[in-house]
C-alpha atoms as a PDB file:
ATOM      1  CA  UNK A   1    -158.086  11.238 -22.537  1.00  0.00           C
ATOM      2  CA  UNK A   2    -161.130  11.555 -20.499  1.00  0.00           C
ATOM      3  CA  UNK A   3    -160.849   9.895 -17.027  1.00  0.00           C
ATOM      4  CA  UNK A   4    -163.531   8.402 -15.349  1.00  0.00           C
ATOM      5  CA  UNK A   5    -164.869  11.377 -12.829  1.00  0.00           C
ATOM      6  CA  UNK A   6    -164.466  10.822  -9.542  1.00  0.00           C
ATOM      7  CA  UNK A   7    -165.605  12.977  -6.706  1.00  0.00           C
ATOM      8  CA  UNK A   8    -165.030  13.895  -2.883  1.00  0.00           C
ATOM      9  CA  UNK A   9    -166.983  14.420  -0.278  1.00  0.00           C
ATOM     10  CA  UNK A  10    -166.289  14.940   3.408  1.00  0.00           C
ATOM     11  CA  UNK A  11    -168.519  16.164   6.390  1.00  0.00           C
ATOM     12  CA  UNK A  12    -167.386  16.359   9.901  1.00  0.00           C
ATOM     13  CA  UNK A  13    -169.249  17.693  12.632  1.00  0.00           C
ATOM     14  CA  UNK A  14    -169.042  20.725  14.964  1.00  0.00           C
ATOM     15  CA  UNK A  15    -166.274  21.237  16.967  1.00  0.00           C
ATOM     16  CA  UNK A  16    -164.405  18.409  15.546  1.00  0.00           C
ATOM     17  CA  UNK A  17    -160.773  18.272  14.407  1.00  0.00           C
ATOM     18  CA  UNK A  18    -160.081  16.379  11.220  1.00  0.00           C
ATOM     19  CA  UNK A  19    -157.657  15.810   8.893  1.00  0.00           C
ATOM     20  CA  UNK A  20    -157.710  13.231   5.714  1.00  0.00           C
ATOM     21  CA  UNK A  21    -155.636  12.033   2.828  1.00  0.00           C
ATOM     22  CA  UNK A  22    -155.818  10.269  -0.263  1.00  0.00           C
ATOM     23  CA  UNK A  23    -152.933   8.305  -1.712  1.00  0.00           C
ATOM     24  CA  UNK A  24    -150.642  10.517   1.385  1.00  0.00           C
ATOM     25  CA  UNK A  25    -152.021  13.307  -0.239  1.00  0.00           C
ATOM     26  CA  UNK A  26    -153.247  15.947   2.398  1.00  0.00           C
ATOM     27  CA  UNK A  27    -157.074  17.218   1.076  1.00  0.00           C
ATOM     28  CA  UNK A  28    -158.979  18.066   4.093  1.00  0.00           C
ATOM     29  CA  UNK A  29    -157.855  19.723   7.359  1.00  0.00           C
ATOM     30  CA  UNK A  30    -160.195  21.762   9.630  1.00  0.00           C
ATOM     31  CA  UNK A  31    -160.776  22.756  13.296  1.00  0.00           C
ATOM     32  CA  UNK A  32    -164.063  24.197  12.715  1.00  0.00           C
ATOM     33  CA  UNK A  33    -166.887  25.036  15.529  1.00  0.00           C
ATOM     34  CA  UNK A  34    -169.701  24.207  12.887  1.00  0.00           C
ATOM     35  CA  UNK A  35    -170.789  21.079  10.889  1.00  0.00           C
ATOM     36  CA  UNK A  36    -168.545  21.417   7.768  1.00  0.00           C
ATOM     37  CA  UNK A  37    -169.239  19.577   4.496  1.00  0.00           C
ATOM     38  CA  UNK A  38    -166.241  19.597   1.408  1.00  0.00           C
ATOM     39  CA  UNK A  39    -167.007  18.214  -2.130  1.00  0.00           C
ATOM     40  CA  UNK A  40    -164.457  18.400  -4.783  1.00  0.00           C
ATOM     41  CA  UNK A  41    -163.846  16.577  -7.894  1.00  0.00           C
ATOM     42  CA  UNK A  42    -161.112  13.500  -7.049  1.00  0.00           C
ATOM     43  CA  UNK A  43    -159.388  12.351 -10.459  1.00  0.00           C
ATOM     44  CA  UNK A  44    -156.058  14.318  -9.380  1.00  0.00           C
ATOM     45  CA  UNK A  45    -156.048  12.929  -6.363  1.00  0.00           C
ATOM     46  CA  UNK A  46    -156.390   9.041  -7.614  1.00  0.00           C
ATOM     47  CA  UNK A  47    -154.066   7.061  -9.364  1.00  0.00           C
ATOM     48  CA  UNK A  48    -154.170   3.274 -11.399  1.00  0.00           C
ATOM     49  CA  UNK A  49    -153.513   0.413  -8.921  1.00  0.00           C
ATOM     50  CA  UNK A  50    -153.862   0.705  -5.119  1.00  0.00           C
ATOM     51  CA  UNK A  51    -155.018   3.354  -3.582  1.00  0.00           C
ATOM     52  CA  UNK A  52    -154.787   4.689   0.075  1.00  0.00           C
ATOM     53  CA  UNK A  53    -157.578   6.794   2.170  1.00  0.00           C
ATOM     54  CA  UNK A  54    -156.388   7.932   5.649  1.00  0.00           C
ATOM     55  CA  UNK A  55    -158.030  10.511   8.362  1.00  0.00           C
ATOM     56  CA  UNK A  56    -157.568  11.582  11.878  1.00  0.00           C
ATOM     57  CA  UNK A  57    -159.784  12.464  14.184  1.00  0.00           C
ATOM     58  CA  UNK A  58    -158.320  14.621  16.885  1.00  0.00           C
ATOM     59  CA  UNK A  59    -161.233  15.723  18.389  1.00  0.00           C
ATOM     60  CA  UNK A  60    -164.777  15.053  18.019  1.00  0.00           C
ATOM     61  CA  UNK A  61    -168.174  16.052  20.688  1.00  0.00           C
ATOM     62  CA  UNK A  62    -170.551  13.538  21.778  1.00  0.00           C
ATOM     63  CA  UNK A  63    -173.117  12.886  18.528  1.00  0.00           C
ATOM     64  CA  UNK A  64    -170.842  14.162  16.219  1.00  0.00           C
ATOM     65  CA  UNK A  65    -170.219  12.211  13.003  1.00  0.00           C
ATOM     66  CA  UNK A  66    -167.917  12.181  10.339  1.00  0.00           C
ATOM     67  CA  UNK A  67    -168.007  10.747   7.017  1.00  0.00           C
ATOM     68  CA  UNK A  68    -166.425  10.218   3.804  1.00  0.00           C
ATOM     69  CA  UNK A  69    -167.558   9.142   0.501  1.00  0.00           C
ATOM     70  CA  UNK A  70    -165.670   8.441  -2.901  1.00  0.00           C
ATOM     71  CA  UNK A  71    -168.312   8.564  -6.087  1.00  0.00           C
ATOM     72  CA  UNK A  72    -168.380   8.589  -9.949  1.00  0.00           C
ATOM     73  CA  UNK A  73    -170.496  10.838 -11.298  1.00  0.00           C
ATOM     74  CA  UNK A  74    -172.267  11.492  -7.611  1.00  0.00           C
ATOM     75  CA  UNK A  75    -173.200   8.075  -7.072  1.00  0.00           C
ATOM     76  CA  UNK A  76    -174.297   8.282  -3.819  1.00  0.00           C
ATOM     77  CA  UNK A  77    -176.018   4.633  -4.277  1.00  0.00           C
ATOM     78  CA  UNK A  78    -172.453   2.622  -5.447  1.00  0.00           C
ATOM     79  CA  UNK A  79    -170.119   4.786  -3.578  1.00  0.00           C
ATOM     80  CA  UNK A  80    -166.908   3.015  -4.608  1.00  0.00           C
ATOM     81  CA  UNK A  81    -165.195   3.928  -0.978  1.00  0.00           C
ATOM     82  CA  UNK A  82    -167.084   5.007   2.159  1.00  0.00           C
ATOM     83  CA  UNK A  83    -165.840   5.633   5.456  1.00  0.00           C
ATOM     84  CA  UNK A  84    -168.049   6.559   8.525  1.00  0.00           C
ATOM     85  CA  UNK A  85    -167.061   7.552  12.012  1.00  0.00           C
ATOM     86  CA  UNK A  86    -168.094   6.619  14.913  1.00  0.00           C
ATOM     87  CA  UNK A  87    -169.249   3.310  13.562  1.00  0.00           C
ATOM     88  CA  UNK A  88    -166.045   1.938  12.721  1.00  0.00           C
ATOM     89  CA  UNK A  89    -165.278   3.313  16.031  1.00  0.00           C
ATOM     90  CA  UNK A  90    -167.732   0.953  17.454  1.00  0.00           C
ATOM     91  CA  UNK A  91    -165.552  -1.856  19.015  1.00  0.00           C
ATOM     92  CA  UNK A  92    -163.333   0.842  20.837  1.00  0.00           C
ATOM     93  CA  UNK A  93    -164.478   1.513  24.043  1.00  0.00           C
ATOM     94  CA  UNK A  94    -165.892   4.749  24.086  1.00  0.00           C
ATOM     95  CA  UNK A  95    -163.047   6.631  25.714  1.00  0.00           C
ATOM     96  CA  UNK A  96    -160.791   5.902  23.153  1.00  0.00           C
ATOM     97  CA  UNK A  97    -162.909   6.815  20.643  1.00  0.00           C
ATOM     98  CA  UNK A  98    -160.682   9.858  19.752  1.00  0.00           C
ATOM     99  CA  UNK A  99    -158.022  10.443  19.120  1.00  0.00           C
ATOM    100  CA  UNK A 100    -159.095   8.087  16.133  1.00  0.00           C
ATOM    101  CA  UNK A 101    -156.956   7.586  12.877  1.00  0.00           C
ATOM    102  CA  UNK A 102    -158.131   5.183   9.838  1.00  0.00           C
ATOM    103  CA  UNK A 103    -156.111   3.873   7.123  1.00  0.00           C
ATOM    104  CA  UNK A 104    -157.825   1.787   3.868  1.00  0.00           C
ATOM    105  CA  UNK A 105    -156.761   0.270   0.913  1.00  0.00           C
ATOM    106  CA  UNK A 106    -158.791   0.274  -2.011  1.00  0.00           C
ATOM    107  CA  UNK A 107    -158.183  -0.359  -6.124  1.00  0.00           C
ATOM    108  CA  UNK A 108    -160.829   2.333  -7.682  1.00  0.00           C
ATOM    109  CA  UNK A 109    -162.124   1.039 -11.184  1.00  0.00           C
ATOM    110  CA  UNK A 110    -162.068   2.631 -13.993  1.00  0.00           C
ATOM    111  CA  UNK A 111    -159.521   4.880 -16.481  1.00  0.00           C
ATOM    112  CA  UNK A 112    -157.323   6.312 -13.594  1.00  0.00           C
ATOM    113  CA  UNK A 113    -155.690   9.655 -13.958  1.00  0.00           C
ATOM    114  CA  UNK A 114    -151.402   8.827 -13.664  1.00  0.00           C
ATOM    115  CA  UNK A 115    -149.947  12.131 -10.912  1.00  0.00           C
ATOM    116  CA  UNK A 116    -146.808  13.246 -12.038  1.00  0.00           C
ATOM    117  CA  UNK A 117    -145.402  13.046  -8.576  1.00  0.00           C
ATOM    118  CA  UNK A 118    -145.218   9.406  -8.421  1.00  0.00           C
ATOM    119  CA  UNK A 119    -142.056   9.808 -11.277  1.00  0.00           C
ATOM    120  CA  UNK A 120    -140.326  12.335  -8.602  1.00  0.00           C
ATOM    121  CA  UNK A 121    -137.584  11.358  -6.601  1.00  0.00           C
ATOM    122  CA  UNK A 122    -138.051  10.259  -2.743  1.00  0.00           C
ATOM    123  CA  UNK A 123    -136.454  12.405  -0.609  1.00  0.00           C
ATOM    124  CA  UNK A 124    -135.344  13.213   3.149  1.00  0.00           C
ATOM    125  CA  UNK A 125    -136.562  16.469   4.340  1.00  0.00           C
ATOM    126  CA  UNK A 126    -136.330  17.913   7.909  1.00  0.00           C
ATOM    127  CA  UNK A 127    -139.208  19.547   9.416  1.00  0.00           C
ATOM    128  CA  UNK A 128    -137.474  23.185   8.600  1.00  0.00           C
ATOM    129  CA  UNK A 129    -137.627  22.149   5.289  1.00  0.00           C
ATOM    130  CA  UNK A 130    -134.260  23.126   2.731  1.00  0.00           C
ATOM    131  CA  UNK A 131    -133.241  26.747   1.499  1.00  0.00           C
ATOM    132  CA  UNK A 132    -134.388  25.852  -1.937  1.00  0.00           C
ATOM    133  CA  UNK A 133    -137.899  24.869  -0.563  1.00  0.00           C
ATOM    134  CA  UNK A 134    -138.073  28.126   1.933  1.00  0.00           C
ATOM    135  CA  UNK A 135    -137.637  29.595  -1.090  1.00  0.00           C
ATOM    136  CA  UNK A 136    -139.766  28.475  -2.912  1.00  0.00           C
ATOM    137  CA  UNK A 137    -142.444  29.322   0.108  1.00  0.00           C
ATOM    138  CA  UNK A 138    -140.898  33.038   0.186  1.00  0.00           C
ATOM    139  CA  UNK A 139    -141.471  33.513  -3.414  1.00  0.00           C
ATOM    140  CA  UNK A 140    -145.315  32.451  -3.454  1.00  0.00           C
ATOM    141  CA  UNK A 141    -146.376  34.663  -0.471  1.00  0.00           C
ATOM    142  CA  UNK A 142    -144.127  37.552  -1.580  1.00  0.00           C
ATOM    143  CA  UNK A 143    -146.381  37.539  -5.128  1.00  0.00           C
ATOM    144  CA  UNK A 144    -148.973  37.044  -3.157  1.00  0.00           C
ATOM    145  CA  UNK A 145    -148.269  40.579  -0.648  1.00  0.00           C
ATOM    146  CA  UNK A 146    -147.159  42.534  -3.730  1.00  0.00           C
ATOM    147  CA  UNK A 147    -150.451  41.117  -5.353  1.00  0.00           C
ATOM    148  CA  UNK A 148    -148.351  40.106  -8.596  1.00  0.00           C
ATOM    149  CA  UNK A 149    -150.262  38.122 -11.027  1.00  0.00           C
ATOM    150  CA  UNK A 150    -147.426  37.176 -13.393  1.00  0.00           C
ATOM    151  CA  UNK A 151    -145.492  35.843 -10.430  1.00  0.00           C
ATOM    152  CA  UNK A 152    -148.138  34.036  -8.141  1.00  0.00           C
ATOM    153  CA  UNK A 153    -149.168  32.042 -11.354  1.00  0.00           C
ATOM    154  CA  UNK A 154    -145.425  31.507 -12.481  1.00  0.00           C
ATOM    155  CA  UNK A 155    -145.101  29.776  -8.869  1.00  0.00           C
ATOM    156  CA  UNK A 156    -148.608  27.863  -9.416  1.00  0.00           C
ATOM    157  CA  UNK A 157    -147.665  26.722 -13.155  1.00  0.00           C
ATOM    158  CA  UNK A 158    -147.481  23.373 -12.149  1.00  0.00           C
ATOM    159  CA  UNK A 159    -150.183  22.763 -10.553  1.00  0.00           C
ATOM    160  CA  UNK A 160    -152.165  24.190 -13.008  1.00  0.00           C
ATOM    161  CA  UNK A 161    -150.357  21.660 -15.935  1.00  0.00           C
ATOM    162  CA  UNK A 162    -151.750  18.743 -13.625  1.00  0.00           C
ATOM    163  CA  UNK A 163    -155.193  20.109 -13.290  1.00  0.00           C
ATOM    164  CA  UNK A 164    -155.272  20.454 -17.052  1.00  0.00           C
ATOM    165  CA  UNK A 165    -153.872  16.914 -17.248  1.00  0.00           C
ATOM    166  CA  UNK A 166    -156.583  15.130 -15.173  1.00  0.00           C
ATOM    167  CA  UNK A 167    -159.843  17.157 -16.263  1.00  0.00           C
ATOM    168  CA  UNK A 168    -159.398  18.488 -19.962  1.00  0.00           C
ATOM    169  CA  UNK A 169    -162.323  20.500 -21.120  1.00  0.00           C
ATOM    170  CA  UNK A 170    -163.638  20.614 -17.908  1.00  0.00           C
ATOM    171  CA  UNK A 171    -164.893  24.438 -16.519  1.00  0.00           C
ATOM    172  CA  UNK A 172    -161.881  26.216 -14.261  1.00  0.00           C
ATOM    173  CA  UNK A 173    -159.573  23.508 -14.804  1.00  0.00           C
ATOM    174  CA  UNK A 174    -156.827  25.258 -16.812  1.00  0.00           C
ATOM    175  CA  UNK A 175    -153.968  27.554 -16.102  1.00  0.00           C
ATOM    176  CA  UNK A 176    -156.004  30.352 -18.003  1.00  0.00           C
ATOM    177  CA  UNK A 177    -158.877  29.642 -15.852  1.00  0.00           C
ATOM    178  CA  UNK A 178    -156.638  30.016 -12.579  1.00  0.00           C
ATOM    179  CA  UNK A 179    -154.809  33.219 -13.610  1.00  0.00           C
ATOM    180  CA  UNK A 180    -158.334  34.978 -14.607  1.00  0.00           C
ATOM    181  CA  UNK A 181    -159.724  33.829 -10.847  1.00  0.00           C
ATOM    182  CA  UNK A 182    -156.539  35.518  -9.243  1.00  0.00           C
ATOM    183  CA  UNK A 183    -156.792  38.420 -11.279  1.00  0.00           C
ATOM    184  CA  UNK A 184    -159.905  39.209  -9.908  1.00  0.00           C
ATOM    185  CA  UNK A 185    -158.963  38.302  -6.535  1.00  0.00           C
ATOM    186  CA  UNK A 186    -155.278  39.968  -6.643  1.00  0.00           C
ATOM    187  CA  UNK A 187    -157.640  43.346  -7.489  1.00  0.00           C
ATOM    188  CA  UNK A 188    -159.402  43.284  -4.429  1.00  0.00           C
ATOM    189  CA  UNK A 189    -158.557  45.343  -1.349  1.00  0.00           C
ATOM    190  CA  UNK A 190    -156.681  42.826   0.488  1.00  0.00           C
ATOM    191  CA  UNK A 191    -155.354  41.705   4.090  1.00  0.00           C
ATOM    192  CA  UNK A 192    -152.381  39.098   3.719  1.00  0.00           C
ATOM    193  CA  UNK A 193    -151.093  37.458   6.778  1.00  0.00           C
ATOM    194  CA  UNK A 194    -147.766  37.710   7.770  1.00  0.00           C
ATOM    195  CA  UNK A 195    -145.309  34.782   6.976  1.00  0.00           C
ATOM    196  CA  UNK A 196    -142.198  33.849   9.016  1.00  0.00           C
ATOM    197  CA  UNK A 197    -140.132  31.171   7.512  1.00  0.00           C
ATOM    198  CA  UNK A 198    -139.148  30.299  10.157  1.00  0.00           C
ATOM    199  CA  UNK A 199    -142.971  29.410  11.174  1.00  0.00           C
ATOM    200  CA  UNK A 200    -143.047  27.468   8.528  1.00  0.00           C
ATOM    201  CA  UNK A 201    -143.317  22.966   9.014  1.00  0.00           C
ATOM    202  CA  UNK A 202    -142.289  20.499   6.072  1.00  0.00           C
ATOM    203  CA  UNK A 203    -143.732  17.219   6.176  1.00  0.00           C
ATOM    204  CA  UNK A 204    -142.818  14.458   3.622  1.00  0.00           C
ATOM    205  CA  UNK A 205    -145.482  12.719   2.191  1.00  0.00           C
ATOM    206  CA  UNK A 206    -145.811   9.860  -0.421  1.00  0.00           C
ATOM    207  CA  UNK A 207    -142.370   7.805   0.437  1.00  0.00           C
ATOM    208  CA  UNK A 208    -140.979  11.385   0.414  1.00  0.00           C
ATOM    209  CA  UNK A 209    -142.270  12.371  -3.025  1.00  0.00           C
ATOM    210  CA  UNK A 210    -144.098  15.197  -1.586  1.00  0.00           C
ATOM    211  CA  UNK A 211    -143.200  18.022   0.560  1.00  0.00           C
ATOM    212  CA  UNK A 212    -146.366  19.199   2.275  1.00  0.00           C
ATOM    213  CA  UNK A 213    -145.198  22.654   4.135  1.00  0.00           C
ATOM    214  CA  UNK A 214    -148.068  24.447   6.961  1.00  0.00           C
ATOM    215  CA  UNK A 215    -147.886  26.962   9.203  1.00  0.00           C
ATOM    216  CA  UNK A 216    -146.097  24.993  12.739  1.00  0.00           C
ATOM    217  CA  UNK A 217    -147.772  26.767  15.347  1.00  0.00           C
ATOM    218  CA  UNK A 218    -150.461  24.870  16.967  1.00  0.00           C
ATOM    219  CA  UNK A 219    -153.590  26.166  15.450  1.00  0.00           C
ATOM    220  CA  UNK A 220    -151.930  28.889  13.446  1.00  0.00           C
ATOM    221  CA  UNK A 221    -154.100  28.242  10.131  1.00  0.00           C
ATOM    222  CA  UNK A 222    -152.950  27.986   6.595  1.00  0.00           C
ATOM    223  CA  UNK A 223    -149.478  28.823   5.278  1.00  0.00           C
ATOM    224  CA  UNK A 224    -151.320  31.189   2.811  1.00  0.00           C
ATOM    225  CA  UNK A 225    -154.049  33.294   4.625  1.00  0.00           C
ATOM    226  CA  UNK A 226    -155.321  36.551   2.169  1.00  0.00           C
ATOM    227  CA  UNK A 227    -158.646  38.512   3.028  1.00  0.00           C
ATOM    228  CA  UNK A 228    -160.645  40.506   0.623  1.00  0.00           C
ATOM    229  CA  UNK A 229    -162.243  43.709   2.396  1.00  0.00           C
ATOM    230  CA  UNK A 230    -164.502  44.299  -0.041  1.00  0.00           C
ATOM    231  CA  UNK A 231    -167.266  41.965  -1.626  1.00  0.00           C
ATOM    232  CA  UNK A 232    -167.752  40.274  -4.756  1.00  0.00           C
ATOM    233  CA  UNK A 233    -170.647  40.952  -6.759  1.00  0.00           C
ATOM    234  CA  UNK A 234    -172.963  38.488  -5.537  1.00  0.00           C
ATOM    235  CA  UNK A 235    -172.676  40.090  -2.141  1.00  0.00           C
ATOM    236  CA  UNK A 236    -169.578  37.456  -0.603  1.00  0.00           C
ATOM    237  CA  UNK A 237    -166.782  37.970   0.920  1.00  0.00           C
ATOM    238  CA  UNK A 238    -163.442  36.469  -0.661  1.00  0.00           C
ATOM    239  CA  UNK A 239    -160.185  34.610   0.861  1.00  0.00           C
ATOM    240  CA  UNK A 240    -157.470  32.887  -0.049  1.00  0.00           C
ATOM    241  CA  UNK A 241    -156.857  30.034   2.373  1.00  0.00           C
ATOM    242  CA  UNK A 242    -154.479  26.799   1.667  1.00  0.00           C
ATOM    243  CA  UNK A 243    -151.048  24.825   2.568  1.00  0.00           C
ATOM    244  CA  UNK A 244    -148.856  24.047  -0.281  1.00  0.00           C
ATOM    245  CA  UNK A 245    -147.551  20.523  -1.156  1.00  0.00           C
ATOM    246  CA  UNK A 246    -144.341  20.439  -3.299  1.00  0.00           C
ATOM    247  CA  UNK A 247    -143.214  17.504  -5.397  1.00  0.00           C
ATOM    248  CA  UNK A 248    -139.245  17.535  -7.089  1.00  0.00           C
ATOM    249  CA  UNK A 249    -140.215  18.094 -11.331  1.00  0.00           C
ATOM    250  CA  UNK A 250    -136.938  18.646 -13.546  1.00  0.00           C
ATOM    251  CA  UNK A 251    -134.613  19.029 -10.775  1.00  0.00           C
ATOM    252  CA  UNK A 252    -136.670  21.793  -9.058  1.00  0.00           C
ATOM    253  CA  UNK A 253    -139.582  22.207  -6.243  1.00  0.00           C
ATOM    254  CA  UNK A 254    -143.013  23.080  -7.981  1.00  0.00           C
ATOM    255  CA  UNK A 255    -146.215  23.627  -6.225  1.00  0.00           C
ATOM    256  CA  UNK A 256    -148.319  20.394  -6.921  1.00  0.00           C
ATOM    257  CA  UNK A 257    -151.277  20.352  -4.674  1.00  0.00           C
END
């Protein structure tokens, strides 16, 4: 089935912190010093019926802006959602301004990709998180630090199985596609940050269908952090930089997002 394609794009501006989700979905989350602009494709991130579009902005200078933008096919003219701050900061007064969160319903048109996370079970999970799901953390960084292909895309299968799902036949959307990428990475003279689990912050998400796990110390980056020393061939450094979100699939906790 080929879903209609939907893409994402957000900018924020320097020295800004902001963080955004779609349908509780965590997509964006920087504290960067310099104007930062993110576009992705969006079908996994959809789904048919209602959706949701939240951000938070912690922190943003004087003239800074931040926007958002929801498209088929790059639309810029028909965006189908469109969110733009500080104008629908407007009526605040200007000292509360930030901290600033937004939260927007929307029904997207179109053939609407179904995420196999809204079948999972809800659950209850304390900011430590469970032993199955520090497990599950300790088993993706410890592939990752022994640079094991077979196991880093074992712990990724599922994610890769959605991504297949929602864009068939597009470019780098299957599991072959991922494990080629990492091969090349995983060969690279690399620098993985430490992990303790005990560092580690679960967040339910979704009505508790998602487990979104980051590092807890304030400002302490992304719960997987790899640098390549070495360049790629068109001259550019390479890193490996992301959270994990976890959804329940068959009775166990797979990497979903």
């Amino acid at each position: 089935m080929a879903y209609t394609p939907y893409y994402s794009m957000i900018s924020q501006g320097q020295r800004s912190n902001v963080r955004a989700w779609l349908n509780d979905v965590p997509f964006h989350r920087s504290y960067d010093p310099h104007t930062l602009n993110n576009t992705s494709p969006a079908i996994h991130l959809l789904q048919p019926g209602e959706n949701t579009f939240a951000i938070e902005i912690d922190r943003a200078p004087e003239g800074s802006v931040t926007f958002f933008e929801l498209l088929i096919d790059w639309d810029h003219d028909h965006p189908v959602y469109r969110f733009e701050w500080p104008r629908e900061a407007m009526a605040l007064p200007e000292d509360r301004r930030v901290p600033f969160r937004h939260l927007a319903r929307f029904t997207p048109p179109g053939e609407l990709f179904r995420p196999a996370h809204l079948d999972a079970p809800e659950a209850e999970i304390p900011c430590e998180g469970t032993p199955d799901l520090r497990e599950a953390v300790r088993r993706v960084q410890a592939a990752l630090e022994a640079r094991d292909l077979d196991a880093y895309c074992a712990e990724l299968a599922f994610k890769a199985s959605e991504l297949e799902r929602a864009y068939p036949g597009w470019p780098m959307s299957t599991a072959a596609d991922m494990r080629a990428d990492t091969a090349g990475f995983l060969r690279m003279d690399l620098r993985v940050r430490p992990l303790d689990l005990g560092d580690v912050h679960f967040e339910g998400r979704a009505g508790g269908r998602l487990v979104h796990a980051t590092r807890a110390t304030e400002g302490g980056g992304t719960l997987l952090d790899a640098i390549a020393m070495d360049r790629t061939a068109d001259g550019e450094g390479a890193r490996l930089s992301m959270d994990l979100t976890f959804t329940r699939h068959r009775g166990e906790w797979k990497i979903v997002f």
